[in-house]
Protein backbone atom coordinates (compact mmCIF):
# COMPACT_ATOMS: atom_id res chain seq x y z
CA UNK A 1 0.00 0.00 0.00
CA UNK A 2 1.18 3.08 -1.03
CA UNK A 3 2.43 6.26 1.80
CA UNK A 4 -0.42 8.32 2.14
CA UNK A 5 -0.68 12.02 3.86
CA UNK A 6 -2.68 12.83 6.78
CA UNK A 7 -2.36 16.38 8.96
CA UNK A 8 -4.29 18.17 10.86
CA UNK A 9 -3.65 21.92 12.06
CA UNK A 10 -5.98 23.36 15.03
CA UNK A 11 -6.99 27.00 14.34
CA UNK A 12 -9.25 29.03 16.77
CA UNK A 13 -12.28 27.13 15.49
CA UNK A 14 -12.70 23.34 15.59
CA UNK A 15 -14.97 24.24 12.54
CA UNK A 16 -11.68 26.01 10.98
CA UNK A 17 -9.33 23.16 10.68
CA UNK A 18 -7.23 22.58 8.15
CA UNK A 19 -7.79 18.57 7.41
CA UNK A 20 -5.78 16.79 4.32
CA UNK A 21 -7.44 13.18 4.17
CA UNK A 22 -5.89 11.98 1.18
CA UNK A 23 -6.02 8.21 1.41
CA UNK A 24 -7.50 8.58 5.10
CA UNK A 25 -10.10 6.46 7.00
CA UNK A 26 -12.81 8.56 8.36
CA UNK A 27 -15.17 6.68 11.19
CA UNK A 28 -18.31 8.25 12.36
CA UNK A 29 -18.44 8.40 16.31
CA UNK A 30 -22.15 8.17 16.99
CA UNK A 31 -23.78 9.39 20.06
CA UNK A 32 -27.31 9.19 21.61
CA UNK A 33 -26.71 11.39 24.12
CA UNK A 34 -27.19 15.28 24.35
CA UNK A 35 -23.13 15.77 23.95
CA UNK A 36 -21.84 16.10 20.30
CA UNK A 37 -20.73 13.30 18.32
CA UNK A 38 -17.12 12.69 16.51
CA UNK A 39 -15.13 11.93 13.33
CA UNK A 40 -11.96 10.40 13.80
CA UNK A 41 -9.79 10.22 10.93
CA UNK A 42 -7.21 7.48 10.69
CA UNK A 43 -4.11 7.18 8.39
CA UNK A 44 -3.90 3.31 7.04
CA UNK A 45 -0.45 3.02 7.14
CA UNK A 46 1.00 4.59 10.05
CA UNK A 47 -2.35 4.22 12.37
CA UNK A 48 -2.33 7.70 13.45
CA UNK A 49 -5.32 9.20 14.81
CA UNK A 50 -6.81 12.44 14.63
CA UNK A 51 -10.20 13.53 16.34
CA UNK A 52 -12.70 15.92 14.54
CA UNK A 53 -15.40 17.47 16.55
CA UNK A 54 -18.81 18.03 14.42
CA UNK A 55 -21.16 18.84 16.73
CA UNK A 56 -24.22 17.23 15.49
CA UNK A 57 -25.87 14.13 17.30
CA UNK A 58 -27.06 10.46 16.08
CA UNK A 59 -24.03 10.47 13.13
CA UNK A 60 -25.39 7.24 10.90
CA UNK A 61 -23.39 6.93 7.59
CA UNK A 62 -20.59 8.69 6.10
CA UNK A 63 -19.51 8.42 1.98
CA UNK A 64 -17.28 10.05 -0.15
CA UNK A 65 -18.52 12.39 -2.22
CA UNK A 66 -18.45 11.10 -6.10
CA UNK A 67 -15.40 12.87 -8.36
CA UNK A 68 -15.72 16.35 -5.19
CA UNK A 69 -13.46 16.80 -2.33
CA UNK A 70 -16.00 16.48 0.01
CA UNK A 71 -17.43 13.87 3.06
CA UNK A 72 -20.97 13.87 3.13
CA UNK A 73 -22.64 12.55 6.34
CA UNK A 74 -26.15 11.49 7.53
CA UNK A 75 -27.01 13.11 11.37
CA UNK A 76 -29.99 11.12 12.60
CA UNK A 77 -30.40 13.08 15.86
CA UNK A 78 -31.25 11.56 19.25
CA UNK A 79 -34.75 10.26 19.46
CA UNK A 80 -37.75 10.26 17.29
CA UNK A 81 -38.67 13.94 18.71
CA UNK A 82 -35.04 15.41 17.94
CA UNK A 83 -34.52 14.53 14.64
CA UNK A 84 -32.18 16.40 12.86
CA UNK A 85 -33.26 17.85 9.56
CA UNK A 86 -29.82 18.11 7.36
CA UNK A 87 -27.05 16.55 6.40
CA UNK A 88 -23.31 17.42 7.18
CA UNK A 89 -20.75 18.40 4.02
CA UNK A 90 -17.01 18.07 5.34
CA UNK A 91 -14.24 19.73 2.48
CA UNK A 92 -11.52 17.45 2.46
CA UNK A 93 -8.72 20.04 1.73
CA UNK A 94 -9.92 22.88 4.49
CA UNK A 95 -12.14 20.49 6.85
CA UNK A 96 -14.94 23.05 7.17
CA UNK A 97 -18.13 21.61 8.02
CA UNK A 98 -21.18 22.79 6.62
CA UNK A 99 -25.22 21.93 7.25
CA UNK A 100 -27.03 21.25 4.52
CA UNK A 101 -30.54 21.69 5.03
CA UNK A 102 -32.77 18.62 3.49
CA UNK A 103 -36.37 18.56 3.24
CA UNK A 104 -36.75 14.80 5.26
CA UNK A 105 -35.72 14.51 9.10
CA UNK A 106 -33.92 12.07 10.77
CA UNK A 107 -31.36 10.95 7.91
CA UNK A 108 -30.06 7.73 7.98
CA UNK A 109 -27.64 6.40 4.73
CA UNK A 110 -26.40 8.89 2.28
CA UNK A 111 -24.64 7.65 -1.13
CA UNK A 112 -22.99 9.71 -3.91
CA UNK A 113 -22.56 8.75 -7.64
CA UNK A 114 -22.54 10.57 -10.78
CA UNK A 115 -26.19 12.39 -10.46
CA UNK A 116 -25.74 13.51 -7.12
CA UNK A 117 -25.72 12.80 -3.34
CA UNK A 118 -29.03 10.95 -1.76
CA UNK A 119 -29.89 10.80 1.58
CA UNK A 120 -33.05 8.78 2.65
CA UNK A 121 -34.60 9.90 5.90
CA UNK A 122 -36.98 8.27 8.88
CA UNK A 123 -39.36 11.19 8.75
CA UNK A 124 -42.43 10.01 11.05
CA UNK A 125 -41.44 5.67 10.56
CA UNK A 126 -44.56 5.91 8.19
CA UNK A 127 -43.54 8.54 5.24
CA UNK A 128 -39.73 8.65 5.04
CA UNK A 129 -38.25 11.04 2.38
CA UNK A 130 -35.30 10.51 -0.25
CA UNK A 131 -33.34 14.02 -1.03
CA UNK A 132 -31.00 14.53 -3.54
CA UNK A 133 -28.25 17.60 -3.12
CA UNK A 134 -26.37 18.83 -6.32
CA UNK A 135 -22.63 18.73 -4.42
CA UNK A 136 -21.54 21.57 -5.99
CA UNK A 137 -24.32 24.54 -4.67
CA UNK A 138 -25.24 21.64 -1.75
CA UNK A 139 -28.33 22.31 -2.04
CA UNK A 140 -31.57 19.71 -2.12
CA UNK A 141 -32.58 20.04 -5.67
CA UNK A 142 -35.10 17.43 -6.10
CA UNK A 143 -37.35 15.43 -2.71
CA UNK A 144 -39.73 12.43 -2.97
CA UNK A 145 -41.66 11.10 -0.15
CA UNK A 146 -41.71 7.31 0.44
CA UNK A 147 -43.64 5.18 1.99
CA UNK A 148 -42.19 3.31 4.72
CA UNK A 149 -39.42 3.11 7.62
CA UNK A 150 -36.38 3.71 5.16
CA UNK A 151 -33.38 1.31 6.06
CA UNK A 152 -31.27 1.42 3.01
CA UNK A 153 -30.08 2.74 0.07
CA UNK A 154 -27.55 1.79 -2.93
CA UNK A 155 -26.53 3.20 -6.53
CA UNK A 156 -26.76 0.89 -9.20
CA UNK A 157 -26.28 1.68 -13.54
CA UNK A 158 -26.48 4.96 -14.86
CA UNK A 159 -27.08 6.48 -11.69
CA UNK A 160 -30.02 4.54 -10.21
CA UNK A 161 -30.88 4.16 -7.10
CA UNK A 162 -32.44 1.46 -5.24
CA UNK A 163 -33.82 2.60 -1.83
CA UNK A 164 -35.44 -0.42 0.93
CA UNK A 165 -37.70 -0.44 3.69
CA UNK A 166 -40.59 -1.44 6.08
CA UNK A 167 -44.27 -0.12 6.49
CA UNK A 168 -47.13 -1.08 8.27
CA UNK A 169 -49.63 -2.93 5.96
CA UNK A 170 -53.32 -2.68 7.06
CA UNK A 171 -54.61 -6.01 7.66
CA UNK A 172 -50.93 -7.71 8.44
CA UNK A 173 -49.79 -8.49 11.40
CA UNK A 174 -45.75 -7.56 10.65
CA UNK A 175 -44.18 -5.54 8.53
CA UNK A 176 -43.51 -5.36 4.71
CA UNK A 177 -40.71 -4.81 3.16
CA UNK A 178 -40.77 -2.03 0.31
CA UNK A 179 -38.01 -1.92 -3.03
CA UNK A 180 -37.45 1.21 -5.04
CA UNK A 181 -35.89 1.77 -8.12
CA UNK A 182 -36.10 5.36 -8.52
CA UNK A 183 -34.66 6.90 -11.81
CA UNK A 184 -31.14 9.25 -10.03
CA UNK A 185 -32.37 11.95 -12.56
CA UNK A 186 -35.80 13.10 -11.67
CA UNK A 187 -36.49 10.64 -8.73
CA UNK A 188 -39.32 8.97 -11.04
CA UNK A 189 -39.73 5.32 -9.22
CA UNK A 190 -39.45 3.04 -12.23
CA UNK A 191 -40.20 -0.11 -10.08
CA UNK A 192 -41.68 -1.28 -6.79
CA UNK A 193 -41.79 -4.91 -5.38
CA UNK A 194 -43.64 -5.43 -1.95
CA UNK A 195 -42.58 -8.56 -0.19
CA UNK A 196 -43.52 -10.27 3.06
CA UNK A 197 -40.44 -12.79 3.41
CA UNK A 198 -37.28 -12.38 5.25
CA UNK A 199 -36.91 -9.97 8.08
CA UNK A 200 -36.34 -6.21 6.40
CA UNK A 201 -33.19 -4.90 5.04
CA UNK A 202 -29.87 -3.47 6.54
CA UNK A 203 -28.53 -2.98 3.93
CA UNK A 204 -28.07 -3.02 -0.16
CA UNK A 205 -25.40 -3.97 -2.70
CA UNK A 206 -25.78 -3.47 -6.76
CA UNK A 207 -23.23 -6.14 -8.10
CA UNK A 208 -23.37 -7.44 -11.74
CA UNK A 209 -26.84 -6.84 -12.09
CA UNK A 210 -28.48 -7.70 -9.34
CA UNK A 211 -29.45 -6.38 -5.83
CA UNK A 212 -28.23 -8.24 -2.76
CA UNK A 213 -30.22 -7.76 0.37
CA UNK A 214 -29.23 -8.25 3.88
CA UNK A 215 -31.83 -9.40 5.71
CA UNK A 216 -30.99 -8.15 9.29
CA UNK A 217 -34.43 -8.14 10.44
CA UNK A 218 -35.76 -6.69 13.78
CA UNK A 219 -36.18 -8.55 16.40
CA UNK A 220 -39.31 -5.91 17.32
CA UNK A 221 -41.15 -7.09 14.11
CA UNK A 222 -39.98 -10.32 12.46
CA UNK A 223 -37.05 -11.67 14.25
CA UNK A 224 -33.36 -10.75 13.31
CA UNK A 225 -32.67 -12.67 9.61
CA UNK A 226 -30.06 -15.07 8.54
CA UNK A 227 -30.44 -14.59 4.85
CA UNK A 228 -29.07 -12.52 2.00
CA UNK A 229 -31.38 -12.14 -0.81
CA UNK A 230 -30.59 -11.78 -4.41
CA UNK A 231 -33.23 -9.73 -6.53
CA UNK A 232 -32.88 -9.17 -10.30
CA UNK A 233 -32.36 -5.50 -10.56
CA UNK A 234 -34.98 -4.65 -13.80
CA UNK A 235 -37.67 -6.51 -12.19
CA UNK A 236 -36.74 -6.24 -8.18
CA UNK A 237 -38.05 -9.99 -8.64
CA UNK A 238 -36.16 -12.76 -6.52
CA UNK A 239 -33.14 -14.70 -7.40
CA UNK A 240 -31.85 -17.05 -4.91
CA UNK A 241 -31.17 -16.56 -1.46
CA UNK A 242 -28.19 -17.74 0.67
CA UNK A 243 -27.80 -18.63 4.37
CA UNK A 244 -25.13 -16.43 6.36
CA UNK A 245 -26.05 -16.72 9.90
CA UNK A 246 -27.18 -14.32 12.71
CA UNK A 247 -28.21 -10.75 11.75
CA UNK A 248 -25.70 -9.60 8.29
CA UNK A 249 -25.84 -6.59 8.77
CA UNK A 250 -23.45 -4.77 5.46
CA UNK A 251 -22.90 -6.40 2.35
CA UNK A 252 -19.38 -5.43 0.66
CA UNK A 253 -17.96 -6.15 -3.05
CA UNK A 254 -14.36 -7.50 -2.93
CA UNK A 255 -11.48 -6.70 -5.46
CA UNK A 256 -11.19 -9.53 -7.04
CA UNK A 257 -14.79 -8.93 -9.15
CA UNK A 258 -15.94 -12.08 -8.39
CA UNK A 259 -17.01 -12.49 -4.51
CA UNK A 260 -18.60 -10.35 -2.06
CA UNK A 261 -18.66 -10.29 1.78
CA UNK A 262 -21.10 -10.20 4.50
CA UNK A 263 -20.63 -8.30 7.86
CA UNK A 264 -22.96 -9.54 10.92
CA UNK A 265 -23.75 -6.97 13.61
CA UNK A 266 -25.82 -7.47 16.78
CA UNK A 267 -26.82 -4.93 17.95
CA UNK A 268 -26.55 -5.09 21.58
CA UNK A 269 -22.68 -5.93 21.91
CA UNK A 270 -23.50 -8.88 24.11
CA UNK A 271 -22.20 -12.09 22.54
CA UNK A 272 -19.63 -12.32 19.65
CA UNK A 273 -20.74 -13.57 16.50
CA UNK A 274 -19.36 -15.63 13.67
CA UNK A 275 -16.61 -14.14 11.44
CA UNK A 276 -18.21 -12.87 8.15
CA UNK A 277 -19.33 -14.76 5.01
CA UNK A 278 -17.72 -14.50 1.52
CA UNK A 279 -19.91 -15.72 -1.31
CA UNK A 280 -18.83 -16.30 -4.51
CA UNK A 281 -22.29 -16.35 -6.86
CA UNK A 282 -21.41 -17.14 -10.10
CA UNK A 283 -20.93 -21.33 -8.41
CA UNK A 284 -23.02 -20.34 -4.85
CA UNK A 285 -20.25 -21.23 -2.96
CA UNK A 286 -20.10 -19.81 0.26
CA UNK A 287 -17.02 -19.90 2.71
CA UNK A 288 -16.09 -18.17 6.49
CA UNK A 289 -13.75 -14.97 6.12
CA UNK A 290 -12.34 -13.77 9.76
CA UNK A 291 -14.07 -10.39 9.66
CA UNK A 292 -15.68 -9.60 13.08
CA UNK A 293 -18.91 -8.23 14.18
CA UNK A 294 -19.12 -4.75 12.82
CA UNK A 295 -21.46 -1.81 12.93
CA UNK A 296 -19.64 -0.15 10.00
CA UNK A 297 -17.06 -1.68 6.80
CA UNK A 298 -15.26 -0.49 3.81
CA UNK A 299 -12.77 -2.23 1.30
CA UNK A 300 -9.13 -0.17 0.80
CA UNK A 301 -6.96 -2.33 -1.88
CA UNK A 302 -6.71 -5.62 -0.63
CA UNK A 303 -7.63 -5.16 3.28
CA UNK A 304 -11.22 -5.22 4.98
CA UNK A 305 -11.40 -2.39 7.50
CA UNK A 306 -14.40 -2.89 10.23
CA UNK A 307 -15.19 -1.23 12.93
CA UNK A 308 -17.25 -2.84 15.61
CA UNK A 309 -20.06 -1.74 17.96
CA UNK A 310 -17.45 -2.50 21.18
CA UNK A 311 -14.87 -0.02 19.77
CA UNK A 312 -12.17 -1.50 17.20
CA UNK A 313 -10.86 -0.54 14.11
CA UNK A 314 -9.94 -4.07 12.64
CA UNK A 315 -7.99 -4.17 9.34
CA UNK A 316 -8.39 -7.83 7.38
CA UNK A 317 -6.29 -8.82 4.47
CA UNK A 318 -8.15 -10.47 1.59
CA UNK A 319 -7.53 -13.70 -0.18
CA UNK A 320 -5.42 -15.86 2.01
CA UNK A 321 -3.00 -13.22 3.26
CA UNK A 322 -2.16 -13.15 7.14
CA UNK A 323 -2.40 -11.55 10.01
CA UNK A 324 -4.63 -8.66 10.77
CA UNK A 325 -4.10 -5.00 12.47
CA UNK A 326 -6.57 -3.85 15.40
CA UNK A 327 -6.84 -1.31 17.93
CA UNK A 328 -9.15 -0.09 20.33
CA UNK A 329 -10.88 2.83 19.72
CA UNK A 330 -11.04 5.71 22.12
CA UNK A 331 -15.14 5.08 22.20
CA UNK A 332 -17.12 2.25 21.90
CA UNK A 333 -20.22 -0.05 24.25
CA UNK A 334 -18.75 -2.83 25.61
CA UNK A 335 -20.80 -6.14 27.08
CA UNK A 336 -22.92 -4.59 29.86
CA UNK A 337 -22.65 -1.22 29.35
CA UNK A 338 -26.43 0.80 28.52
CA UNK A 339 -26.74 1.95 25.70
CA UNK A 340 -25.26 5.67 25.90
CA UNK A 341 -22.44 7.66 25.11
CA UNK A 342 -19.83 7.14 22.02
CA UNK A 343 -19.69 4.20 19.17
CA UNK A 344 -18.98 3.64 16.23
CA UNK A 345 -21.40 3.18 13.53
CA UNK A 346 -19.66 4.02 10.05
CA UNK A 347 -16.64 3.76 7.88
CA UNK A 348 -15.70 5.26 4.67
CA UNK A 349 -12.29 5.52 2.90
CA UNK A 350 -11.47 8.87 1.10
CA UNK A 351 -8.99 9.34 -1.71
């Protein structure tokens, strides 16, 4: 892996730094509490930490913004009643922070591609809302209410975006489970499948054509899942379906264009779960890869870097290679603890 750069230079505001994150790992450290939450930046090669102050609550997913030098990242808020209604733009070269005001409250995911950056928010848990910024004035330039509890949110080809979630169905006794394919353009939905099978999504991948689905579940509603399933992206129709185990949670595609992994999470950090699952769909086969628990994942060259809902940042090397990297995090719930304070809950790599 090649050196990368990574400084930062305190000025008078925390707002004001000066942040170069060239090849740097940015986590999101959530909180639930009424203190502001974190960003810490970490170098890949050297390990070094640096701790950005934000001062928003409920941080939920971070990306990298597509071909600008910015980090774009989704602030839930607290509880239901404090949602927050924007979403955070971070330069990369100056590290000013700036709120973007969206039209939806209580953002959860955010993704970036060539049309834009999307942000799908909670709203009310009945109407959630998918906003789209132009990066460049960051500014919402085009809003569509959804129905449903909205839990995730991928690109796929030519911009497309496929957007997942629950809703209560009159006469059913659990929830449904909602797919969008909503043109990245005009936000024109150009499919919808309705399904009452495995426990609702975590999360979404677009790989070769079709639209892998983690099927967390909730143990509230349907139970937490074991299964990802595979949907044919034109007709949101499914596939096949493959056992992983306890609660997968992120679904990641691997370098080698041919496999992807499977993160599990539980959320309650009180028993460890089995390492991940790598499946290879073009024969089904499916194998163990020593990837912990983890609450947040991204893929840098040929390493896996996790973190996990007890405070870790693990770094995994991909196809046989071994030995891995970890370190505790200054934050993080450990067995026990309640459910307040720091953790982690994303990862993203930027360039």
């Amino acid at each position: 892996m090649t050196a990368v750069v990574l400084w930062v230079t305190s000025l008078s505001h925390a707002g004001d730094r000066a942040i170069n994150l060239h090849g740097a790992l940015l986590i999101t450290a959530d909180s639930n509490t009424a203190n502001s939450s974190f960003l810490y930046s970490v170098n890949p090669v050297t390990h070094a930490m640096s701790k950005i102050s934000v001062g928003s609550q409920g941080l939920q997913s971070i990306v990298e913004g597509y071909n600008h030098r910015n980090a774009w990242i989704a602030p839930y808020g607290i509880f239901m009643d404090t949602q927050n209604s924007y979403v955070l733009c971070m330069s990369l070269s100056t590290g000013q922070i700036t709120e973007v005001p969206i039209k939806g409250s209580g953002p959860t995911r955010i993704i970036s591609n060539k049309m834009g950056v999307f942000v799908i928010s909670q709203g009310n848990g009945l109407i959630g809302e998918l906003d789209k910024i132009d990066p460049k004035t960051k500014r919402v330039v085009r809003s569509r209410a959804i129905k449903g509890m909205l839990n995730a949110i991928t690109t796929g080809r030519n911009g497309t975006v496929y957007v997942a979630g629950d809703f209560i169905n009159p006469g059913k006794s659990l929830m449904t489970t909602a797919y969008y394919a909503i043109d990245g353009n005009n936000l024109k939905t150009k499919l919808l499948r309705v399904s009452n099978g495995p426990p609702g999504p975590n999360s979404l991948l677009y790989w070769h054509g079709r639209l892998f689905v983690a099927n967390g579940g909730d143990m509230s509603q349907k139970g937490y899942g074991t299964t990802v399933t595979v949907l044919n992206s034109r007709t949101l129709k499914p596939v096949t379906q493959y056992a992983v185990g306890l609660v997968p949670n992120e679904i990641l595609a691997l370098p080698d264009a041919k496999s992807i992994l499977v993160l599990k999470y539980y959320p309650h950090a009180t028993l460890p779960l089995p390492y991940g699952v790598r499946i290879f769909p073009a024969t089904g086969r499916v194998e163990t890869m020593k990837v912990p628990e983890s609450s947040g994942a991204v893929v840098v060259g040929n390493h896996v870097w996790c973190v996990t809902f007890g405070g870790e940042l693990v770094e995994v090397p991909i196809g046989g290679a071994k030995g891995t990297w970890k370190t505790s995090l200054p934050f993080g719930l450990k067995p026990g603890v309640q459910w307040n304070g720091f953790f982690p809950s994303d990862i993203a790599f930027m360039r």
